[in-house]
PDB file of N, CA and C in Angstrom:
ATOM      1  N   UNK A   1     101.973  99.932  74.557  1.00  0.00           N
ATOM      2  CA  UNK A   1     102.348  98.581  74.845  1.00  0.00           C
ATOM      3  C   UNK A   1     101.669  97.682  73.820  1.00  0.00           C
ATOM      4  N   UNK A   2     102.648  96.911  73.093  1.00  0.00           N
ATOM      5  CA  UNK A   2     101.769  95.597  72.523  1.00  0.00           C
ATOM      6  C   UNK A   2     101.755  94.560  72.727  1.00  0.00           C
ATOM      7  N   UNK A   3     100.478  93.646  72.705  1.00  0.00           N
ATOM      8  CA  UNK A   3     100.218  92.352  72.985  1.00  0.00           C
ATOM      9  C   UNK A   3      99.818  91.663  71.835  1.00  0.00           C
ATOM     10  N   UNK A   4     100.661  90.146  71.642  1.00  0.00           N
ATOM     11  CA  UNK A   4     100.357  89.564  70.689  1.00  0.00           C
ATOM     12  C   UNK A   4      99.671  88.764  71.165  1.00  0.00           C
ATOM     13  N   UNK A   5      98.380  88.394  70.502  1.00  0.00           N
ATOM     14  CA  UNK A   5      97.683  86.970  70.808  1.00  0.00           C
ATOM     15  C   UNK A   5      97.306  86.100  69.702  1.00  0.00           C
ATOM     16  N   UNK A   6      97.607  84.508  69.514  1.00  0.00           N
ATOM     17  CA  UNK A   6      97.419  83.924  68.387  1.00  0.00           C
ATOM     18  C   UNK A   6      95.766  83.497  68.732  1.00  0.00           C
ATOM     19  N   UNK A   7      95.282  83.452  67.817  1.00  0.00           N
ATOM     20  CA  UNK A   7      93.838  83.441  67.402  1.00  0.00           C
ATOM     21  C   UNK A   7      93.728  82.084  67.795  1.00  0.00           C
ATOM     22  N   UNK A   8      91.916  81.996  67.857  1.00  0.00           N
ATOM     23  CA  UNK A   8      91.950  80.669  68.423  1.00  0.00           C
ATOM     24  C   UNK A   8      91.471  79.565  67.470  1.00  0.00           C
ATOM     25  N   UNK A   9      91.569  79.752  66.181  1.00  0.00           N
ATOM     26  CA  UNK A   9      91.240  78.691  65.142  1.00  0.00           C
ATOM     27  C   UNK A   9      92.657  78.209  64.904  1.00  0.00           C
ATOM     28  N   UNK A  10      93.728  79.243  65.279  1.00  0.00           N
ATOM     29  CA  UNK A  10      95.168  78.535  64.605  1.00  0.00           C
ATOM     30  C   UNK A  10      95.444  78.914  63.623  1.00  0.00           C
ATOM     31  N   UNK A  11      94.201  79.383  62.113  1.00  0.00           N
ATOM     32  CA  UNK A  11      94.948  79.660  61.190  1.00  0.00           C
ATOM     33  C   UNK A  11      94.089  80.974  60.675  1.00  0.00           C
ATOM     34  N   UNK A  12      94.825  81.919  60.672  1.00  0.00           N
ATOM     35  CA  UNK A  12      94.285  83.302  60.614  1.00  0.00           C
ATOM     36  C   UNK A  12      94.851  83.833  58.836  1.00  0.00           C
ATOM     37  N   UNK A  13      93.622  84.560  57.920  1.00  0.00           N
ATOM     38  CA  UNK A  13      93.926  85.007  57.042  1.00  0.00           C
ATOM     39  C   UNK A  13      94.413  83.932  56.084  1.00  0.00           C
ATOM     40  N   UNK A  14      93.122  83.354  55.640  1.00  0.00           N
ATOM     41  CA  UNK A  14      93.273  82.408  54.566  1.00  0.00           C
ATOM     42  C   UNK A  14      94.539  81.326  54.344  1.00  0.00           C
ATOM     43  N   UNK A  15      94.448  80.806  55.384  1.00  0.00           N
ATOM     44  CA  UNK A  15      95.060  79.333  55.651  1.00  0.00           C
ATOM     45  C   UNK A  15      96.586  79.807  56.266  1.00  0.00           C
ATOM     46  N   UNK A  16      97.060  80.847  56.379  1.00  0.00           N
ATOM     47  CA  UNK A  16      98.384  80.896  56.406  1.00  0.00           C
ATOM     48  C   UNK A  16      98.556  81.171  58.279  1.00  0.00           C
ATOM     49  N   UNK A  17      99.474  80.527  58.869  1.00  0.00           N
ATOM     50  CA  UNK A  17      99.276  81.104  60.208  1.00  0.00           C
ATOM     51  C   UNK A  17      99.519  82.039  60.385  1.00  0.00           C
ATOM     52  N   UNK A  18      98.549  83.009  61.670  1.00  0.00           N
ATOM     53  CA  UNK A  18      99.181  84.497  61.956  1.00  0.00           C
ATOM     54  C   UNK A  18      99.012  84.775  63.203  1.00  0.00           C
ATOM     55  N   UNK A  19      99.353  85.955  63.425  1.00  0.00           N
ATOM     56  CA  UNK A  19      99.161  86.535  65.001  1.00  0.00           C
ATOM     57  C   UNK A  19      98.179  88.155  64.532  1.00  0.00           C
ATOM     58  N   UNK A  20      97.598  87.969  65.663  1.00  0.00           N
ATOM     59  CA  UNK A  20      96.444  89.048  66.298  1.00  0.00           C
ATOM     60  C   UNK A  20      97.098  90.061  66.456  1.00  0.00           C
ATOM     61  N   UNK A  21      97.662  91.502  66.097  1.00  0.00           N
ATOM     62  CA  UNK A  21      98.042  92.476  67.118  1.00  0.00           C
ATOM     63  C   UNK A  21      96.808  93.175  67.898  1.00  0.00           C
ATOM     64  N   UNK A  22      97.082  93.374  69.247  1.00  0.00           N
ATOM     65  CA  UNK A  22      96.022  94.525  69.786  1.00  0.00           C
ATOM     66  C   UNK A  22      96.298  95.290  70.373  1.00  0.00           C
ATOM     67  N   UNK A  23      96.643  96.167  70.511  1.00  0.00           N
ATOM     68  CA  UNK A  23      97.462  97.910  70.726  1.00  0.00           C
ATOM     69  C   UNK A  23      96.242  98.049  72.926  1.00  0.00           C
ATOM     70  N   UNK A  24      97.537  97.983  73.334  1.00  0.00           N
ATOM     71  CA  UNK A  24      96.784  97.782  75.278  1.00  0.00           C
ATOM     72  C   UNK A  24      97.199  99.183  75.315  1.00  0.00           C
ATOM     73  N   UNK A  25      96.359 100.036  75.780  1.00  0.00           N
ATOM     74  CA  UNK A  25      96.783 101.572  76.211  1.00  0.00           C
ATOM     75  C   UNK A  25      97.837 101.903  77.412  1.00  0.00           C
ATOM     76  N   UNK A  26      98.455 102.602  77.460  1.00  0.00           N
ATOM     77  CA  UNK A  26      99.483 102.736  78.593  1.00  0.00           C
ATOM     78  C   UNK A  26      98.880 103.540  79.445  1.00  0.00           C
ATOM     79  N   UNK A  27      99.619 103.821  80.835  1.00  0.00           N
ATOM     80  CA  UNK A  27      98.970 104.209  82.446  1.00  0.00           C
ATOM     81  C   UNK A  27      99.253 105.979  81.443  1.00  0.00           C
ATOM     82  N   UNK A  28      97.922 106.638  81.781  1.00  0.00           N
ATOM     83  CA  UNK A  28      97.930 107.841  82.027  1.00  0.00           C
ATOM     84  C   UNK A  28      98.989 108.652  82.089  1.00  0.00           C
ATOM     85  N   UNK A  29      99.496 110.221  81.776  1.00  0.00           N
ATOM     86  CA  UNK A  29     100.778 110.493  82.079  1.00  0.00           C
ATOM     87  C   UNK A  29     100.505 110.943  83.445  1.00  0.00           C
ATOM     88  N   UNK A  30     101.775 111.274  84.154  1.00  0.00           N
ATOM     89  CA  UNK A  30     101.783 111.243  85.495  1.00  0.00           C
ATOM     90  C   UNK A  30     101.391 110.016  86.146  1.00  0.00           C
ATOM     91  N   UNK A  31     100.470 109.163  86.283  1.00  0.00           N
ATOM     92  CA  UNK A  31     100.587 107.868  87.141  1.00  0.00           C
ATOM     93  C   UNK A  31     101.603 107.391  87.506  1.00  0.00           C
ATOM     94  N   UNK A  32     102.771 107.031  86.856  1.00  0.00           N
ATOM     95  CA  UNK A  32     103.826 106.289  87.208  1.00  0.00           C
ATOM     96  C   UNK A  32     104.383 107.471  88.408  1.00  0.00           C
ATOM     97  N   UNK A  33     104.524 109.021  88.079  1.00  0.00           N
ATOM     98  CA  UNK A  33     104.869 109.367  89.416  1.00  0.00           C
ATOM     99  C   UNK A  33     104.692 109.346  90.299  1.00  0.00           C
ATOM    100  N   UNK A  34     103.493 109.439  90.564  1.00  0.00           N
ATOM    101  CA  UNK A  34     102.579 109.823  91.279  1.00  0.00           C
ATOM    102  C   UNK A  34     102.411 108.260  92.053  1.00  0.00           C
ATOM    103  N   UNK A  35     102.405 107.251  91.367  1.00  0.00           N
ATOM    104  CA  UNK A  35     102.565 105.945  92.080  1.00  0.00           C
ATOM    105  C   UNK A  35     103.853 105.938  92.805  1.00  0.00           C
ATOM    106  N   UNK A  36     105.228 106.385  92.244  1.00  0.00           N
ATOM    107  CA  UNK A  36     105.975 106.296  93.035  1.00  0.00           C
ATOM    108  C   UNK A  36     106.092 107.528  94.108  1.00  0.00           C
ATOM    109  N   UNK A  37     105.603 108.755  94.024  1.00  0.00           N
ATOM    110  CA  UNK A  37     105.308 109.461  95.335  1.00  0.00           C
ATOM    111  C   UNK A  37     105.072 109.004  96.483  1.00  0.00           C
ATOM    112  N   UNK A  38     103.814 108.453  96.127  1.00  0.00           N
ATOM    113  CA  UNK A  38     102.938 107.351  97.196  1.00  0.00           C
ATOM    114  C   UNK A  38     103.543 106.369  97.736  1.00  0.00           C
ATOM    115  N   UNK A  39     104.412 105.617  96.896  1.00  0.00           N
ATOM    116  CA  UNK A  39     105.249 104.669  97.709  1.00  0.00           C
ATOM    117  C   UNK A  39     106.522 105.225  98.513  1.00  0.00           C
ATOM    118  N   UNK A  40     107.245 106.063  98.156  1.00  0.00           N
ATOM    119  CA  UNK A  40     108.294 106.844  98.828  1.00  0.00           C
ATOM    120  C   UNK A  40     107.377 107.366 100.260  1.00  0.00           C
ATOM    121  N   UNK A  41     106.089 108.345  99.841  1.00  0.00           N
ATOM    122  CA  UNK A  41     105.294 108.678 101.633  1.00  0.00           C
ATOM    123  C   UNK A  41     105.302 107.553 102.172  1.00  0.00           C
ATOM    124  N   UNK A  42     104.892 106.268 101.582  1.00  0.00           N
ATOM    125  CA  UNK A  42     104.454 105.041 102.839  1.00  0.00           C
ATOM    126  C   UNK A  42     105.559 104.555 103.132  1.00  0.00           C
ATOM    127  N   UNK A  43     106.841 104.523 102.407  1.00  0.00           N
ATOM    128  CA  UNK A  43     108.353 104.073 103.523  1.00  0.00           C
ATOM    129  C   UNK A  43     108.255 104.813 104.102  1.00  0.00           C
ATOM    130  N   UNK A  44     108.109 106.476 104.180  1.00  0.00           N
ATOM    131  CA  UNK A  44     108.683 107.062 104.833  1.00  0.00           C
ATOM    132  C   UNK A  44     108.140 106.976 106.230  1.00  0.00           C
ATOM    133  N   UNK A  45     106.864 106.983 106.183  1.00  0.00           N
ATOM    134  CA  UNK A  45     105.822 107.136 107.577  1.00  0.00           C
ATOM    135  C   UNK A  45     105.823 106.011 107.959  1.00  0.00           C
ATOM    136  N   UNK A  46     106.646 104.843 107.200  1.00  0.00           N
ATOM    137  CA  UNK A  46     106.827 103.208 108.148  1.00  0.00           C
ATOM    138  C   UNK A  46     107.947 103.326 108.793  1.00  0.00           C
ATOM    139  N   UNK A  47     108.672 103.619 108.058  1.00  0.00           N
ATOM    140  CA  UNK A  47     110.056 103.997 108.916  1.00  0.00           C
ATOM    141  C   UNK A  47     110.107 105.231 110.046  1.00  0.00           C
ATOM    142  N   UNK A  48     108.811 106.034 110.201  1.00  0.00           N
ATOM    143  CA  UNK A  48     108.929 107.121 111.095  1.00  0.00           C
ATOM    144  C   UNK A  48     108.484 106.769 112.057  1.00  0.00           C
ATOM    145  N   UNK A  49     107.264 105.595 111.904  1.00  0.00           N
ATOM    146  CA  UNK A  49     106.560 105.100 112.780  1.00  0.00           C
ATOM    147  C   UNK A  49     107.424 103.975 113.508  1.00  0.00           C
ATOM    148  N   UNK A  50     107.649 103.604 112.417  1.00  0.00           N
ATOM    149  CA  UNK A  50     108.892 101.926 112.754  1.00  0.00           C
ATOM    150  C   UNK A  50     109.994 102.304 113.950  1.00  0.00           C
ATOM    151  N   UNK A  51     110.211 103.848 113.879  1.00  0.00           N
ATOM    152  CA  UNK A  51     111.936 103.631 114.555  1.00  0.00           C
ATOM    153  C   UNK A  51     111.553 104.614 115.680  1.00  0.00           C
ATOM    154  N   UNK A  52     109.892 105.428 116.245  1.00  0.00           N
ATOM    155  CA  UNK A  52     109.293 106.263 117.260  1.00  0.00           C
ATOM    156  C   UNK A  52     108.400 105.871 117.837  1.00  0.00           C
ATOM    157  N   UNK A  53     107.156 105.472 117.705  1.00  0.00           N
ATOM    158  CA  UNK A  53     105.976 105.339 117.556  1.00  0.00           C
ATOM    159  C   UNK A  53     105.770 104.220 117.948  1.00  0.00           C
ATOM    160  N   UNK A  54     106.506 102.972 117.836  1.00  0.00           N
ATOM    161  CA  UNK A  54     106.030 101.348 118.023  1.00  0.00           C
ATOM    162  C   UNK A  54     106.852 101.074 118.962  1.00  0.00           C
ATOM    163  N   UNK A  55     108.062 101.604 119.170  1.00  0.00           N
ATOM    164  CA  UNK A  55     109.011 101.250 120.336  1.00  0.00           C
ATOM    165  C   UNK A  55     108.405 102.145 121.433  1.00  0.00           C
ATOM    166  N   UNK A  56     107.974 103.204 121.443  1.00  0.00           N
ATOM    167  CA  UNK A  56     107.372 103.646 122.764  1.00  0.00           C
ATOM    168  C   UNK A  56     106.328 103.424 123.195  1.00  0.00           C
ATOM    169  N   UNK A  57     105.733 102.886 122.225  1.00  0.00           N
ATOM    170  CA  UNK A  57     104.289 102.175 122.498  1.00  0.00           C
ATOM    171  C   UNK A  57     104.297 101.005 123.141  1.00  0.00           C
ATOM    172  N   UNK A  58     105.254  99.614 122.688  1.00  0.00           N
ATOM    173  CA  UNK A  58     105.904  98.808 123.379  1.00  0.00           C
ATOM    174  C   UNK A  58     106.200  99.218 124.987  1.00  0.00           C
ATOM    175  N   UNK A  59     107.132 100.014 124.874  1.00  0.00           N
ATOM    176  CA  UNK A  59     107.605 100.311 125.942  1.00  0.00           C
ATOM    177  C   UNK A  59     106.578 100.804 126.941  1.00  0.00           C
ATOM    178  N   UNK A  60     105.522 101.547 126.485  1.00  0.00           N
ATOM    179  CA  UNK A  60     104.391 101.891 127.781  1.00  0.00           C
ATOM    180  C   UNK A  60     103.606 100.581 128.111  1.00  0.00           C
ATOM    181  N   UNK A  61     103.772  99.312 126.783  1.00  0.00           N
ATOM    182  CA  UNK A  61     102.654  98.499 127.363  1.00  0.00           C
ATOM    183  C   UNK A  61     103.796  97.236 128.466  1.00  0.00           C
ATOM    184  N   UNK A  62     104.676  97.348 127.979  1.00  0.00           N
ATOM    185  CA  UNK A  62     105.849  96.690 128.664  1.00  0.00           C
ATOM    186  C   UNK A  62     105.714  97.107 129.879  1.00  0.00           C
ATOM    187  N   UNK A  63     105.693  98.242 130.523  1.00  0.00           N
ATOM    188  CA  UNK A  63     105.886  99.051 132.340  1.00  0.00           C
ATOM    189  C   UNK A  63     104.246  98.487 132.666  1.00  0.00           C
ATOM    190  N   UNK A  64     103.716  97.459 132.042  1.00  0.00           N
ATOM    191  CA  UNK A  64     102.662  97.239 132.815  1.00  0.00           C
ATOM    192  C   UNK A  64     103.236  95.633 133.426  1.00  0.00           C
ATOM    193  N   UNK A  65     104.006  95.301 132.977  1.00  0.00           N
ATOM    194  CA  UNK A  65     104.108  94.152 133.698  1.00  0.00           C
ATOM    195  C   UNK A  65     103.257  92.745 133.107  1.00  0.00           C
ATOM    196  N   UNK A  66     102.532  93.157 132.227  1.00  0.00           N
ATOM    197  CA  UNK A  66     101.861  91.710 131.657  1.00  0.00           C
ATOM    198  C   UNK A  66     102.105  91.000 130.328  1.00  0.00           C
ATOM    199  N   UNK A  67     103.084  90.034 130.449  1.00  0.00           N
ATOM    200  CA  UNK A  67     103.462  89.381 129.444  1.00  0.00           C
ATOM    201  C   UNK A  67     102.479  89.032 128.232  1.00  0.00           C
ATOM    202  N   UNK A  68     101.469  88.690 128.541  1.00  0.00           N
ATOM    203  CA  UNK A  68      99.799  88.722 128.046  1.00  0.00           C
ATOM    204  C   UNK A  68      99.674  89.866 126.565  1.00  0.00           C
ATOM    205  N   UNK A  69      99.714  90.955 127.525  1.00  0.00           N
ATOM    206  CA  UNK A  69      99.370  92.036 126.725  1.00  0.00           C
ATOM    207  C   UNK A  69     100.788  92.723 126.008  1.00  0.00           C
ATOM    208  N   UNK A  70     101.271  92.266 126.320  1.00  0.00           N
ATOM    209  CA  UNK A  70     102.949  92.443 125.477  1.00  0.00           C
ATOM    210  C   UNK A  70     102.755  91.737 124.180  1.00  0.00           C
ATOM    211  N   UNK A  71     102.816  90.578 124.456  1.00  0.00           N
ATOM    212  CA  UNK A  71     102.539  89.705 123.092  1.00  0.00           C
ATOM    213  C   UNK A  71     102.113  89.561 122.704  1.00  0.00           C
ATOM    214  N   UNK A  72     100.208  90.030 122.682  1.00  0.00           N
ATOM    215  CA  UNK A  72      98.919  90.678 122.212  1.00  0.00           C
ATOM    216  C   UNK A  72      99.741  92.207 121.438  1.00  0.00           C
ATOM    217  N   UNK A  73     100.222  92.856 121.933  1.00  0.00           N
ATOM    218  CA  UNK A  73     100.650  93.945 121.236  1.00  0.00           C
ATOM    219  C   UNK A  73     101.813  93.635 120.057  1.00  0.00           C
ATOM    220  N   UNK A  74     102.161  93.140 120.383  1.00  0.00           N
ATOM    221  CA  UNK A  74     103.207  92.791 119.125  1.00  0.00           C
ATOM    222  C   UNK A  74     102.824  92.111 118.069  1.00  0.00           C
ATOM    223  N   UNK A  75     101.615  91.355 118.443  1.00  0.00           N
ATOM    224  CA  UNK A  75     100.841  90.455 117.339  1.00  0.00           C
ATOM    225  C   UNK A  75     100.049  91.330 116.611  1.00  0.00           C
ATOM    226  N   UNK A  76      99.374  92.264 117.575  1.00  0.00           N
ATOM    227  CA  UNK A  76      98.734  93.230 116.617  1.00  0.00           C
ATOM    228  C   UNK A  76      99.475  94.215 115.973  1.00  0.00           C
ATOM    229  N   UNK A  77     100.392  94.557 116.047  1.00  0.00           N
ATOM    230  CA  UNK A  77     101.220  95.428 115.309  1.00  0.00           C
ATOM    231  C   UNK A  77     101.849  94.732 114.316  1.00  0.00           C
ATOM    232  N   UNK A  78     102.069  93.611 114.238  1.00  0.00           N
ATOM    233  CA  UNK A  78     102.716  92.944 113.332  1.00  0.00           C
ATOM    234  C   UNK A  78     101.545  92.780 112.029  1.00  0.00           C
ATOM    235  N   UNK A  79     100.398  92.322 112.590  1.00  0.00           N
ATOM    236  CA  UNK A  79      98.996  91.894 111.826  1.00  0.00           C
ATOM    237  C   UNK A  79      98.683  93.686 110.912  1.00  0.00           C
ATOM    238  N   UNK A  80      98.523  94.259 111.865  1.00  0.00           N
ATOM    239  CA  UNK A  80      98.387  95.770 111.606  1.00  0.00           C
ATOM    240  C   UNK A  80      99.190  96.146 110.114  1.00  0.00           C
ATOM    241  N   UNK A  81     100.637  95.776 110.553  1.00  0.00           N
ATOM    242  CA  UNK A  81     101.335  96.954 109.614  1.00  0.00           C
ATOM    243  C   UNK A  81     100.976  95.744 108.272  1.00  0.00           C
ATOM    244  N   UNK A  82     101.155  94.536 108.577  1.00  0.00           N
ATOM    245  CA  UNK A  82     101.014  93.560 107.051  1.00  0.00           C
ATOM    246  C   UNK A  82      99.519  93.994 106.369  1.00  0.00           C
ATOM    247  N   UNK A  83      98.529  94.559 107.247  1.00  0.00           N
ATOM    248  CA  UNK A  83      97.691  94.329 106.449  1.00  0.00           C
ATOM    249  C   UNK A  83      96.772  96.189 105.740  1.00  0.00           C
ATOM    250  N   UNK A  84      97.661  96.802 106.301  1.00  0.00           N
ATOM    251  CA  UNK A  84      98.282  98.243 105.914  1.00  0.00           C
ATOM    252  C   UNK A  84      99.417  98.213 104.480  1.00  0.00           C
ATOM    253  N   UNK A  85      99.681  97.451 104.779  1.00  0.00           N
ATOM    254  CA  UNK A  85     101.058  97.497 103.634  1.00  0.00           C
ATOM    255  C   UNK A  85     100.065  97.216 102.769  1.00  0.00           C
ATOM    256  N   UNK A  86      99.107  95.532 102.710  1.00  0.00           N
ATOM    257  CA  UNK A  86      98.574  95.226 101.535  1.00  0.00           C
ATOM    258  C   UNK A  86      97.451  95.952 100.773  1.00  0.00           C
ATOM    259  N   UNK A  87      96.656  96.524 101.590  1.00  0.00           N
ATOM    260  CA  UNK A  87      95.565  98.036 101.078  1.00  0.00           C
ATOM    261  C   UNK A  87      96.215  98.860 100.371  1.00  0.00           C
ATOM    262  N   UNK A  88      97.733  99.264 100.992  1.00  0.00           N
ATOM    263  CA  UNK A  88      98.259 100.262 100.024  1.00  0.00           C
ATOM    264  C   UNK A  88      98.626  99.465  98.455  1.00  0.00           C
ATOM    265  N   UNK A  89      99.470  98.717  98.768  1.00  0.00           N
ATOM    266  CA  UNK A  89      99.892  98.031  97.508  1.00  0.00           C
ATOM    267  C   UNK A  89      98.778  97.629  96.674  1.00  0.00           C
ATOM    268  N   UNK A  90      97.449  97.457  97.179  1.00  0.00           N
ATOM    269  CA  UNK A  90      96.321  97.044  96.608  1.00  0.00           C
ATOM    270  C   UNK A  90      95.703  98.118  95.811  1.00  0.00           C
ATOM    271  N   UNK A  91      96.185  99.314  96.668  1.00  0.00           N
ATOM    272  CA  UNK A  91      95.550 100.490  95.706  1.00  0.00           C
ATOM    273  C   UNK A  91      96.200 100.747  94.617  1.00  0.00           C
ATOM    274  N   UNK A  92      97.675 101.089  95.078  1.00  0.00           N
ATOM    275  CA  UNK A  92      98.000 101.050  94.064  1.00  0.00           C
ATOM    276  C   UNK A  92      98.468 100.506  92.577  1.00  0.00           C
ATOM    277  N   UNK A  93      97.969  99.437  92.792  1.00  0.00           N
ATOM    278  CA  UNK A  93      98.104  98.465  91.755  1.00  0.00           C
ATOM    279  C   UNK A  93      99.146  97.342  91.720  1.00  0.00           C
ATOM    280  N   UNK A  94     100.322  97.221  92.807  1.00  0.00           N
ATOM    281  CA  UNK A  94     101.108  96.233  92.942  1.00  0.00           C
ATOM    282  C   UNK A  94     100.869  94.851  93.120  1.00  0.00           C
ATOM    283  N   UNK A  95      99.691  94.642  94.036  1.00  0.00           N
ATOM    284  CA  UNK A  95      99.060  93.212  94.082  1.00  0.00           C
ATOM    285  C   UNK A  95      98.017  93.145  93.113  1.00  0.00           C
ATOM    286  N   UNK A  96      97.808  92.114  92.993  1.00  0.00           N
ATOM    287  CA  UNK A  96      96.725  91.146  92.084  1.00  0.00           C
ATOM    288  C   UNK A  96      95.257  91.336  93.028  1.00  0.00           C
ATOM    289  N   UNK A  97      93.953  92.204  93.113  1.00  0.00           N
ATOM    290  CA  UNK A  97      92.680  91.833  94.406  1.00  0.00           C
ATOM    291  C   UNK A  97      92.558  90.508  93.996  1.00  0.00           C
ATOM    292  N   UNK A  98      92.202  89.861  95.173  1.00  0.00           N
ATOM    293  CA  UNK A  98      91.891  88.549  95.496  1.00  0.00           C
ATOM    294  C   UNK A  98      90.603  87.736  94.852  1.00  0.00           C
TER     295      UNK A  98
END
């Protein structure tokens, strides 16, 4: 990958303007797969969890009868999976750390 950067006097190499090249190394081989591996497992186990796992869980806290803890559960599952998603994406390099 190359990055051009213009210098910060403005005039580089005896009065004439120029640009900087600086040669940025590229991701390792294999990374890019291997990043997308990782993202294909985490749809997959959101969507396994998403469409088994959260609806029956719902559903056992639902047969209790308390609206309370219904909507305590849904808040935390909602909070849960957003902040699951962002650790992953964080690892793997999709977000910016804070």
């Amino acid at each position: 990958m190359l990055k051009h950067e213009w210098p910060r006097g403005g005039l580089a190499g005896g009065g004439r303007p120029g640009r900087v090249l600086v040669l940025c190394p590229g991701p390792p081989p294999g990374t890019i797969a291997k990043t997308l591996l990782q993202v294909a497992a985490f749809i997959a186990i959101m969507l396994v969890a998403g469409r088994r796992v959260l609806p029956w869980l719902l559903w056992q806290i639902s047969r209790t009868g308390s609206r309370e803890l219904f909507t305590l559960a849904v808040i935390v599952a909602a909070i849960g999976i957003a902040w699951c998603t962002v650790q992953r994406l964080l690892r793997l390099g999709f977000l910016p750390a804070w």
